[in-house]
N, C-alpha and C. Protein backbone atom coordinates (compact mmCIF):
# COMPACT_ATOMS: atom_id res chain seq x y z
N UNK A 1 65.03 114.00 125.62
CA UNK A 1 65.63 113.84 124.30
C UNK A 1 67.01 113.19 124.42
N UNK A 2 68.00 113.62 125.30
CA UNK A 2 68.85 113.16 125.44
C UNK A 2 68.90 111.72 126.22
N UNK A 3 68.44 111.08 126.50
CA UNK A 3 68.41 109.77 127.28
C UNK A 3 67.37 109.26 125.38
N UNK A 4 66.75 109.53 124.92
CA UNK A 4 66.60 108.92 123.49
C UNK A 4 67.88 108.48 123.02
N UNK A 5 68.42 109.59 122.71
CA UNK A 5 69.74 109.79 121.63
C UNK A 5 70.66 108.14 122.19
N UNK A 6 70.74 108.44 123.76
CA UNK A 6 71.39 107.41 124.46
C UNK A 6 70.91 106.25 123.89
N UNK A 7 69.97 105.76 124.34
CA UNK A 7 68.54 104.67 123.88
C UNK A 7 69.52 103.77 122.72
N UNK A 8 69.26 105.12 121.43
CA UNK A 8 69.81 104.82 120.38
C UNK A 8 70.56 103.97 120.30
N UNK A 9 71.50 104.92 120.48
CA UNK A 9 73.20 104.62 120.34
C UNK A 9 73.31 103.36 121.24
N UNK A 10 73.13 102.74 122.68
CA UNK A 10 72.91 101.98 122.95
C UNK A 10 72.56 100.61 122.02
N UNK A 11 71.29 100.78 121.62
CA UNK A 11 71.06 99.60 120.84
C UNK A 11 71.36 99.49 119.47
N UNK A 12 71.57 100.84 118.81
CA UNK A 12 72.42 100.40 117.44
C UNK A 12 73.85 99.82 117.89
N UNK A 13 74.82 100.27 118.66
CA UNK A 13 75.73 99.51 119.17
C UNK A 13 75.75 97.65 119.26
N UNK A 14 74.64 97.54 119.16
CA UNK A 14 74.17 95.86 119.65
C UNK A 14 73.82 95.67 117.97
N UNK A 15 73.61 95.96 117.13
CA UNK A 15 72.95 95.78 115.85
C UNK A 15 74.10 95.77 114.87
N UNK A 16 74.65 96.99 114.89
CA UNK A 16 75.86 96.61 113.76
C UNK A 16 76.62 95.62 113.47
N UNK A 17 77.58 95.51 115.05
CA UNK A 17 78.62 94.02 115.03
C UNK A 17 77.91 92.88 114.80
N UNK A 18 76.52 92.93 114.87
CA UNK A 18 75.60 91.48 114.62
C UNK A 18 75.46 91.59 112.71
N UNK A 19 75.12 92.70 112.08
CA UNK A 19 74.95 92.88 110.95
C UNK A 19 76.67 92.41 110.05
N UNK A 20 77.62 93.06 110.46
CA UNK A 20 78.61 92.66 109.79
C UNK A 20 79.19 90.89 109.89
N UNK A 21 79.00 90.64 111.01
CA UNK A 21 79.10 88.84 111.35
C UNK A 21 78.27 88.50 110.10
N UNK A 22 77.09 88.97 109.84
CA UNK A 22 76.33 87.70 109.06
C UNK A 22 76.66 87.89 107.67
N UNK A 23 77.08 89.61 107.58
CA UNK A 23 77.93 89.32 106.09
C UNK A 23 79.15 88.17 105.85
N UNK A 24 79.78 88.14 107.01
CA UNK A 24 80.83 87.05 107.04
C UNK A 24 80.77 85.55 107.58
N UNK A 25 79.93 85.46 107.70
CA UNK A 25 79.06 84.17 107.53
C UNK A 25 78.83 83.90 106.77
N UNK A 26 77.73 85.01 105.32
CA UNK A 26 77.52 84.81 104.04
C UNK A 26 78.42 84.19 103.21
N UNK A 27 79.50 84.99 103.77
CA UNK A 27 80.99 84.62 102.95
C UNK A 27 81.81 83.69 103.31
N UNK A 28 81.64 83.10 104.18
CA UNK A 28 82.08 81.88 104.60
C UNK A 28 81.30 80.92 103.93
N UNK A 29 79.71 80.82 103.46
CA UNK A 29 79.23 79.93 103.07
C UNK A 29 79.31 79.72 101.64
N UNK A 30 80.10 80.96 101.10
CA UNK A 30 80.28 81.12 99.82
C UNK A 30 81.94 80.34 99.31
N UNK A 31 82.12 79.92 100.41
CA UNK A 31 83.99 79.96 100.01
C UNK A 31 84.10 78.45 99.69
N UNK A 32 83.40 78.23 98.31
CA UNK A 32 83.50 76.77 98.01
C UNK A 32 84.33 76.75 96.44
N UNK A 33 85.27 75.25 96.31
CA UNK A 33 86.11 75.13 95.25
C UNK A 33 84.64 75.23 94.47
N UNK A 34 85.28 74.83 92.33
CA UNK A 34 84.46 74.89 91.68
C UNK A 34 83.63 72.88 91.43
N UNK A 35 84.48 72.62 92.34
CA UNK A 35 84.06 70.92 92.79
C UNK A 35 82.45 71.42 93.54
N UNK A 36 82.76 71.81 94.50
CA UNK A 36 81.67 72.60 95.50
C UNK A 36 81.90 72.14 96.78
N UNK A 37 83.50 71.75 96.95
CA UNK A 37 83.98 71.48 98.25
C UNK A 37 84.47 72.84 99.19
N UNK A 38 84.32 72.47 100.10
CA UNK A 38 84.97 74.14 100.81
C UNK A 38 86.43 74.32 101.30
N UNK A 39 86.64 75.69 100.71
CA UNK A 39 88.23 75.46 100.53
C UNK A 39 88.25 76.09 102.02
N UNK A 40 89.35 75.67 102.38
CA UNK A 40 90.87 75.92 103.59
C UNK A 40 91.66 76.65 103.31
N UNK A 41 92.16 77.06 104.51
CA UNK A 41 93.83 78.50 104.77
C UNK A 41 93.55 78.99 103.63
N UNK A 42 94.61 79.84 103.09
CA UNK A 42 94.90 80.84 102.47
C UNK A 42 93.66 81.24 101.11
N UNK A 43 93.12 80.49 100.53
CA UNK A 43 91.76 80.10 99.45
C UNK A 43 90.98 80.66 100.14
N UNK A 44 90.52 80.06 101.41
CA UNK A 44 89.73 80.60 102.06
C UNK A 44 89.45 81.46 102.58
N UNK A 45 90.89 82.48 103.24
CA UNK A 45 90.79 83.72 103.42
C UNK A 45 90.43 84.52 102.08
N UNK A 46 91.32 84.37 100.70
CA UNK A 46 91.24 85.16 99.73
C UNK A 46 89.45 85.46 99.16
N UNK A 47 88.94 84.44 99.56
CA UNK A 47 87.79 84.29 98.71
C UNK A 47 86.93 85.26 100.08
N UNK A 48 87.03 84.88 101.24
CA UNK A 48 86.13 85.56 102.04
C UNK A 48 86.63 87.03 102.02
N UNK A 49 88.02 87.76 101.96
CA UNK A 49 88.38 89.21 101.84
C UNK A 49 87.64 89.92 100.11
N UNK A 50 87.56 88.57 99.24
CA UNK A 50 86.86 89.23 97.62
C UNK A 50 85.58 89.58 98.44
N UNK A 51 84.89 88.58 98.96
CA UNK A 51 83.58 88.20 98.84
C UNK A 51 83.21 89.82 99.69
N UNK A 52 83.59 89.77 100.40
CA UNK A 52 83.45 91.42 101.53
C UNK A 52 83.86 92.08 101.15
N UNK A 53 84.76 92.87 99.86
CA UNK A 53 84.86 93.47 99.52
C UNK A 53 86.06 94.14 100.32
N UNK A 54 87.08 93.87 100.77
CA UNK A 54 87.86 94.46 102.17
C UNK A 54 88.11 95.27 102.35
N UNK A 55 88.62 96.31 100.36
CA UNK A 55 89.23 97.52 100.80
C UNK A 55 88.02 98.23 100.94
N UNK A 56 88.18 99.00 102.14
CA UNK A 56 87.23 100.42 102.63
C UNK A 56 87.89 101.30 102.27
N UNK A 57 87.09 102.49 101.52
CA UNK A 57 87.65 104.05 101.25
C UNK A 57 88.24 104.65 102.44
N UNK A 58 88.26 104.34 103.71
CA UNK A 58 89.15 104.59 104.80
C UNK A 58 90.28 104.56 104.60
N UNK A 59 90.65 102.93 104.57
CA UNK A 59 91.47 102.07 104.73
C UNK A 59 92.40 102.67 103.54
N UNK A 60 91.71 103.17 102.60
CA UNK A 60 92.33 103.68 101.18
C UNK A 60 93.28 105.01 101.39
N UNK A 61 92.30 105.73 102.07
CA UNK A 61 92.86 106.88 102.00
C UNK A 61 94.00 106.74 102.78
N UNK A 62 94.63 106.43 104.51
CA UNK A 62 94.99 105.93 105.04
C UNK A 62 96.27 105.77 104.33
N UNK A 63 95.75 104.52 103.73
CA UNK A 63 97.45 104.39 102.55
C UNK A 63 97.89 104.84 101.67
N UNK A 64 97.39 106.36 101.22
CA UNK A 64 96.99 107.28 100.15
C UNK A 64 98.54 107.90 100.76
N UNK A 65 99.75 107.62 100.68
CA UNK A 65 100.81 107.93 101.47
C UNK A 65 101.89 107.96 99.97
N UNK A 66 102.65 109.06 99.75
CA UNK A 66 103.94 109.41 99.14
C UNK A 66 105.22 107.87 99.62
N UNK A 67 106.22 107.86 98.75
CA UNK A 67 107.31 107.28 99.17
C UNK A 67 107.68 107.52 100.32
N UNK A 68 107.56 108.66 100.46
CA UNK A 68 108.34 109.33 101.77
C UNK A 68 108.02 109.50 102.98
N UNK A 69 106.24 108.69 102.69
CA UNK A 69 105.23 108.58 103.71
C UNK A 69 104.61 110.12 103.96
N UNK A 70 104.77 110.79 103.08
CA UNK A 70 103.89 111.92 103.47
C UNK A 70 102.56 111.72 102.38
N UNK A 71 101.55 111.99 103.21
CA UNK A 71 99.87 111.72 102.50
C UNK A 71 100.08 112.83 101.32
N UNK A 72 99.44 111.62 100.39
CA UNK A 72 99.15 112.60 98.56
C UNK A 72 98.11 113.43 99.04
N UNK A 73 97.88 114.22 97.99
CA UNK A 73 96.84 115.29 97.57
C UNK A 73 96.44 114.95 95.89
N UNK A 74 95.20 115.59 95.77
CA UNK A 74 94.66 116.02 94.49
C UNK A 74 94.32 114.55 94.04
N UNK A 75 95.21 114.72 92.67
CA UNK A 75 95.03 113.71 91.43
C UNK A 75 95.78 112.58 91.99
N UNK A 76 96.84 112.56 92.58
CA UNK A 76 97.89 111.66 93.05
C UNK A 76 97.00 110.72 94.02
N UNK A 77 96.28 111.31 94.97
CA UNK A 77 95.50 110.68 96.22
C UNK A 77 94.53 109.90 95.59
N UNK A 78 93.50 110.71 94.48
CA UNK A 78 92.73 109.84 93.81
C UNK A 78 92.84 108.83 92.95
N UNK A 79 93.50 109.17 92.84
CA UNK A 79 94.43 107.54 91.85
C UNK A 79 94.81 106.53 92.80
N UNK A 80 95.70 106.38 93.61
CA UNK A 80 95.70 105.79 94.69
C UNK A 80 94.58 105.34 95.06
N UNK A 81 93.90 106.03 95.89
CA UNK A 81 92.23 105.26 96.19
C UNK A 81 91.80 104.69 95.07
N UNK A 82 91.65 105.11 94.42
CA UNK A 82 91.02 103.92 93.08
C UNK A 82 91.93 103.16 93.04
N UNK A 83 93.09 102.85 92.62
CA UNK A 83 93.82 101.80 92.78
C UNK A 83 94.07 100.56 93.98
N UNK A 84 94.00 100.99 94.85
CA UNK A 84 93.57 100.44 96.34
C UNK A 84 92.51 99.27 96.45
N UNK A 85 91.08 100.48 95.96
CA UNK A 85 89.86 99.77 96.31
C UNK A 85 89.64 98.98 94.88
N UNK A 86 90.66 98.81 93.91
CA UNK A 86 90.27 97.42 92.84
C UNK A 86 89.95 98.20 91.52
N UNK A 87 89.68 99.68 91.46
CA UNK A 87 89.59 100.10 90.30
C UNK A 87 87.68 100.32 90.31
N UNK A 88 86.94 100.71 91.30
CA UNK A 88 85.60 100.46 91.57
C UNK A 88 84.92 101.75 91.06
């Protein structure tokens, strides 16, 4: 059982980082003006961070941080995360 579990984890390891590339590939093929030329620098980042969606509820909570840098609680934290991730 345990050399399974390994197995696993092994080859999902090989599957994910391949799965997230092709989302960003997707989004690279998406990052065209409304001409249907493909935009460059800064356009091009903005449109590929929309297109992926960037903020993660991680990443949210994470910055879910007081002035004073001490992490919110409650209502304060959840507001924050929603505010973060775009209002979702």
């Amino acid at each position: 059982m345990k050399k399974i579990i390994i197995a696993l984890s092994i080859a999902l390891s090989f599957v994910l980082p391949s799965y997230a590339f092709a989302d960003q590939a997707a989004c690279e093929a998406k990052a065209v003006s409304k001409e249907g030329k493909p935009l460059y620098g800064a356009a091009k980042d903005a449109s590929i961070k929309k297109c992926m969606g960037d903020a993660k509820p991680n990443d949210c909570e994470a910055k879910a941080v007081s002035k004073d840098g001490k992490p919110l609680y409650g209502a304060a934290k959840d507001a924050s995360i929603k505010k973060c991730m775009g209002g979702k």
